[in-house]
PDB file of N, CA and C in Angstrom:
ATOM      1  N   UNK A   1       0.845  -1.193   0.000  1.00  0.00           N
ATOM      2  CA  UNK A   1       0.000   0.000   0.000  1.00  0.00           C
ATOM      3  C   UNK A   1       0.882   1.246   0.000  1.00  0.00           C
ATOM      4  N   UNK A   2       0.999   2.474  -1.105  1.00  0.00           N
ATOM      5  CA  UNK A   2       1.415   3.397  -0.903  1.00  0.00           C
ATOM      6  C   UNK A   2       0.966   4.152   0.314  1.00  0.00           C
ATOM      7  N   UNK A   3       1.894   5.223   0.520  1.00  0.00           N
ATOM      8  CA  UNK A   3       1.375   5.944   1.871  1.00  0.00           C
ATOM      9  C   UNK A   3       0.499   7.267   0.969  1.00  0.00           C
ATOM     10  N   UNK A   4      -0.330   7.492   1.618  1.00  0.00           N
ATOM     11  CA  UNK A   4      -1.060   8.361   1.144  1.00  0.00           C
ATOM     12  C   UNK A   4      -0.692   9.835   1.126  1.00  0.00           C
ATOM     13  N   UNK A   5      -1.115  10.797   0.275  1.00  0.00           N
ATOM     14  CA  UNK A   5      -1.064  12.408   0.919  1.00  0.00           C
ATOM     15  C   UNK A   5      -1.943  12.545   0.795  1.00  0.00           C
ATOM     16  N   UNK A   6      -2.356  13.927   1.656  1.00  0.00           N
ATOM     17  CA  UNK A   6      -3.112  14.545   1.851  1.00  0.00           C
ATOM     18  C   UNK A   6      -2.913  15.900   1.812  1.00  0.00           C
ATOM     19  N   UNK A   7      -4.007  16.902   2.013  1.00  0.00           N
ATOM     20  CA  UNK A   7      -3.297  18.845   2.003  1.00  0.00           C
ATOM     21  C   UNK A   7      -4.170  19.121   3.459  1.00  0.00           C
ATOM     22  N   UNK A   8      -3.367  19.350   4.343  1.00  0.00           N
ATOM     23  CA  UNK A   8      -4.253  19.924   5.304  1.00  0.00           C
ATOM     24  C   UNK A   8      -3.522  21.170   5.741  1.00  0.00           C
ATOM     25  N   UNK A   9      -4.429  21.867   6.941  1.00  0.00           N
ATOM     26  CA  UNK A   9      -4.084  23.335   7.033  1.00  0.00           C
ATOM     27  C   UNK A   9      -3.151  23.155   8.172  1.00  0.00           C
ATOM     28  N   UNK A  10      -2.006  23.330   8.859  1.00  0.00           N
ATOM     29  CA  UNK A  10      -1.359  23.388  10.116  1.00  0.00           C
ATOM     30  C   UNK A  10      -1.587  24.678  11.024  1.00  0.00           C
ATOM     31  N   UNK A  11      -1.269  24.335  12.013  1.00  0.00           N
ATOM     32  CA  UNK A  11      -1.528  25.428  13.046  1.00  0.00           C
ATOM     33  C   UNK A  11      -1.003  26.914  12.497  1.00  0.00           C
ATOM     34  N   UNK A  12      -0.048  27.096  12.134  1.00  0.00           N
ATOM     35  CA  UNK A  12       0.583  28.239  12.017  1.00  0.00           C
ATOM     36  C   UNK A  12      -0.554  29.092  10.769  1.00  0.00           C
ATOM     37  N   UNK A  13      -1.362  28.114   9.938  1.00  0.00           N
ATOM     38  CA  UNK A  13      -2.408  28.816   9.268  1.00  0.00           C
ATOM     39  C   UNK A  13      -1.479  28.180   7.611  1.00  0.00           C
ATOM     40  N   UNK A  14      -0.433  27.866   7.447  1.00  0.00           N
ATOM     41  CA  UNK A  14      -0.091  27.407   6.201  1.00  0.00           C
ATOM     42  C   UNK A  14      -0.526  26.053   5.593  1.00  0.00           C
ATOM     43  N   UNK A  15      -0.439  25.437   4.327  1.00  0.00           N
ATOM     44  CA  UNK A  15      -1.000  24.339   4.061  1.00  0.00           C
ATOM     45  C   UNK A  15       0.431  23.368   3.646  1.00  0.00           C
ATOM     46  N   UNK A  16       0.199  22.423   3.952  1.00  0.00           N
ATOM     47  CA  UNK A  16       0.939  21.290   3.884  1.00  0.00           C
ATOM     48  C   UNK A  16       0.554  19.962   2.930  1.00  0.00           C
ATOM     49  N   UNK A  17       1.460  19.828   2.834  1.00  0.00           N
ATOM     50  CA  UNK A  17       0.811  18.296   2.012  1.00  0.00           C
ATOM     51  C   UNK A  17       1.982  17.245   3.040  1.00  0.00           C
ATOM     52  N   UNK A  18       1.115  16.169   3.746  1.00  0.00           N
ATOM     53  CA  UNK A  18       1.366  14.980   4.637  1.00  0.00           C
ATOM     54  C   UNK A  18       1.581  14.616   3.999  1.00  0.00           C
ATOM     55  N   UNK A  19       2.130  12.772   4.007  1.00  0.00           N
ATOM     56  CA  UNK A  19       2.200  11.948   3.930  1.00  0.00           C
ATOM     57  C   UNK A  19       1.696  10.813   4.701  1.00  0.00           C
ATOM     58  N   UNK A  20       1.029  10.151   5.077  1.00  0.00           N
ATOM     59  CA  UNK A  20       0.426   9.551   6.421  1.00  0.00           C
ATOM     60  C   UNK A  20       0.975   7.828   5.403  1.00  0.00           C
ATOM     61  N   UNK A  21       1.832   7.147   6.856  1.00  0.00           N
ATOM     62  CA  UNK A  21       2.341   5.995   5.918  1.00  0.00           C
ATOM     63  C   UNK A  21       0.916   4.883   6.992  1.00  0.00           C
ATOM     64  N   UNK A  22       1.085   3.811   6.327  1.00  0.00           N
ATOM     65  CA  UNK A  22       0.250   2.416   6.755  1.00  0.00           C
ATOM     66  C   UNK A  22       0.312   2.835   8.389  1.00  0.00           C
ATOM     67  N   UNK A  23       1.233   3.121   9.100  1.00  0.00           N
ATOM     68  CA  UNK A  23       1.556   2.587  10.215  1.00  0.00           C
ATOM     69  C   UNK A  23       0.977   4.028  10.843  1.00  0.00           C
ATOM     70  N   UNK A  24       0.408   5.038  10.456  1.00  0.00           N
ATOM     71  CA  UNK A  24       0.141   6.107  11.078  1.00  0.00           C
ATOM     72  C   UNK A  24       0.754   7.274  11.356  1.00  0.00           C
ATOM     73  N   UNK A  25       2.164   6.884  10.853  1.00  0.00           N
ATOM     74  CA  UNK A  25       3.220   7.763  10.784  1.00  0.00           C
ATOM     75  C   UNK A  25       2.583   9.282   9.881  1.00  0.00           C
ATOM     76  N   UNK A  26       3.141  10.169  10.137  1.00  0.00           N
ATOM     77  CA  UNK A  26       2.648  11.687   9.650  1.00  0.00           C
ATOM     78  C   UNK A  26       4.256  12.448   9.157  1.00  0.00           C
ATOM     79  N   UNK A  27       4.545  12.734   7.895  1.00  0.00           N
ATOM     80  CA  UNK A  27       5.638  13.423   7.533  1.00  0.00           C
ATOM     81  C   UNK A  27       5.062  14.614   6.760  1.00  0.00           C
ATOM     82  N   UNK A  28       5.481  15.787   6.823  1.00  0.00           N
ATOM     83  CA  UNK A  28       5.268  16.818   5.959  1.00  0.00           C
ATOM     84  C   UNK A  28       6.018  17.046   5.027  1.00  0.00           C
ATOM     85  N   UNK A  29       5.479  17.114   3.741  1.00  0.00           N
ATOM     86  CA  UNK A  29       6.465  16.839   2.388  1.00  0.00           C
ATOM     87  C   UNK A  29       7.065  18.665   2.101  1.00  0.00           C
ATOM     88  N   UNK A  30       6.057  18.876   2.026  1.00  0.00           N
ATOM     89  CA  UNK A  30       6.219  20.502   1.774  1.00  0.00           C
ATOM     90  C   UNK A  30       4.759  21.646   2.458  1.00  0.00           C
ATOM     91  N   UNK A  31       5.335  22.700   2.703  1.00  0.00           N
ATOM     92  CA  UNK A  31       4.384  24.014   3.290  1.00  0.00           C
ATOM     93  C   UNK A  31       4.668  24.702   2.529  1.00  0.00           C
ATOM     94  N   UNK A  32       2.971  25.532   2.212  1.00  0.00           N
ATOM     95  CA  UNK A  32       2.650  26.386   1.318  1.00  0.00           C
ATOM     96  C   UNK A  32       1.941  27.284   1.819  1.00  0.00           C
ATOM     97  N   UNK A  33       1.505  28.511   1.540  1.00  0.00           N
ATOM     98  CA  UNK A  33       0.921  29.752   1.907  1.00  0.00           C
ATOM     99  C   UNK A  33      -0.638  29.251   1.505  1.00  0.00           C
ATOM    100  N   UNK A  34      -0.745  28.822   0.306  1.00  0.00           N
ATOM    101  CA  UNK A  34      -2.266  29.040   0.271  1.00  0.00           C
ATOM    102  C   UNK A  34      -2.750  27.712  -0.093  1.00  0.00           C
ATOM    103  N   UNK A  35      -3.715  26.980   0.188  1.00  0.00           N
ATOM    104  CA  UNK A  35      -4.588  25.813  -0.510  1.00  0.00           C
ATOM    105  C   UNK A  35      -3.914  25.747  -1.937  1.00  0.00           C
ATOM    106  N   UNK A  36      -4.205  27.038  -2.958  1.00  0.00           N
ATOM    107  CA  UNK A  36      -4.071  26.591  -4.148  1.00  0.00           C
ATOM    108  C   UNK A  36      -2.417  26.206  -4.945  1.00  0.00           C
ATOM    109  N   UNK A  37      -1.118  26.681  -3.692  1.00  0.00           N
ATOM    110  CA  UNK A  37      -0.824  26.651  -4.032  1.00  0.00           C
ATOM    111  C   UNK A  37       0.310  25.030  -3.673  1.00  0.00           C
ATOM    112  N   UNK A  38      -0.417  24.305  -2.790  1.00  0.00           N
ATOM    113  CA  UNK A  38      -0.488  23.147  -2.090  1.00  0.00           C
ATOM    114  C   UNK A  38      -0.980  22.118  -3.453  1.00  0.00           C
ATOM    115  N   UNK A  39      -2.323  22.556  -3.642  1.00  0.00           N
ATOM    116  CA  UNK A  39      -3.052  21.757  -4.701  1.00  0.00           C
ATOM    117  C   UNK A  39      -2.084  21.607  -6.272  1.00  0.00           C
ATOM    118  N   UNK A  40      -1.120  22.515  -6.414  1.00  0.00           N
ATOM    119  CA  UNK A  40      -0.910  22.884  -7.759  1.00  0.00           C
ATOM    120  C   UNK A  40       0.455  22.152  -7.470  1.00  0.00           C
ATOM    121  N   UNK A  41       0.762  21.392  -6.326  1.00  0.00           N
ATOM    122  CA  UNK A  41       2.109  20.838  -6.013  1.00  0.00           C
ATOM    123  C   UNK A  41       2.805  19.849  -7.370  1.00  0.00           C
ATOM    124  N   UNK A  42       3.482  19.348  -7.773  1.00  0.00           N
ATOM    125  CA  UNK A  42       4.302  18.142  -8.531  1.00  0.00           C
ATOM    126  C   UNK A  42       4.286  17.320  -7.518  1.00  0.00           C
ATOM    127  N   UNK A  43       4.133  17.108  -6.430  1.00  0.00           N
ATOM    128  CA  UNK A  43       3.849  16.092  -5.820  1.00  0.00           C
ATOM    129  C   UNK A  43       2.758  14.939  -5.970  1.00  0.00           C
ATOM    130  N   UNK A  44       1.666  16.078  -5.959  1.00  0.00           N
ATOM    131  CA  UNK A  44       0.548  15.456  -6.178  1.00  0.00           C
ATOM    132  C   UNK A  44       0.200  14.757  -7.032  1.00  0.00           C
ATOM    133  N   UNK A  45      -0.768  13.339  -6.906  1.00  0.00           N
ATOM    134  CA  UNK A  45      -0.844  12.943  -8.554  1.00  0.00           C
ATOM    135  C   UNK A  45      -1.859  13.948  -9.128  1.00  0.00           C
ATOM    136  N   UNK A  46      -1.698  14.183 -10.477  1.00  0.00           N
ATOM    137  CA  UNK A  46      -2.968  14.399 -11.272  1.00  0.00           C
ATOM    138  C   UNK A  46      -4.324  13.691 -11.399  1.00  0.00           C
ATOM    139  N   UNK A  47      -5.298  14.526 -11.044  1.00  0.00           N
ATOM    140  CA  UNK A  47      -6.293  13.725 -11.051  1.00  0.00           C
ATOM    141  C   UNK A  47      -7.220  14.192 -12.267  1.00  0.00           C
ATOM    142  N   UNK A  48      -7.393  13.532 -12.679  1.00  0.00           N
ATOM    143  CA  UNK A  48      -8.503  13.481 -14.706  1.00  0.00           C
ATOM    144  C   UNK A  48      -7.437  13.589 -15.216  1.00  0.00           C
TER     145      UNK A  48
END
């Protein structure tokens, strides 16, 4: 099973994209200022 990402907001108010592996583990790949600019990552897969 790949580990998943996700974009959530962190305390400080910036957005992040996690990583959350099988085991529950939580890594932050990269922080971004805004949602869109989280969403627009090369990380992310493309979706459509």
């Amino acid at each position: 099973m790949d580990p998943e990402l996700k974009i959530e907001q962190q305390a400080s108010g910036r957005w992040a994209i996690v990583q959350e592996t099988m085991y529950g583990e939580r890594h932050v790949l990269e922080e971004h200022e805004t949602v869109q600019d989280a969403q627009s990552s090369q990380r992310l897969p493309k979706i459509g």
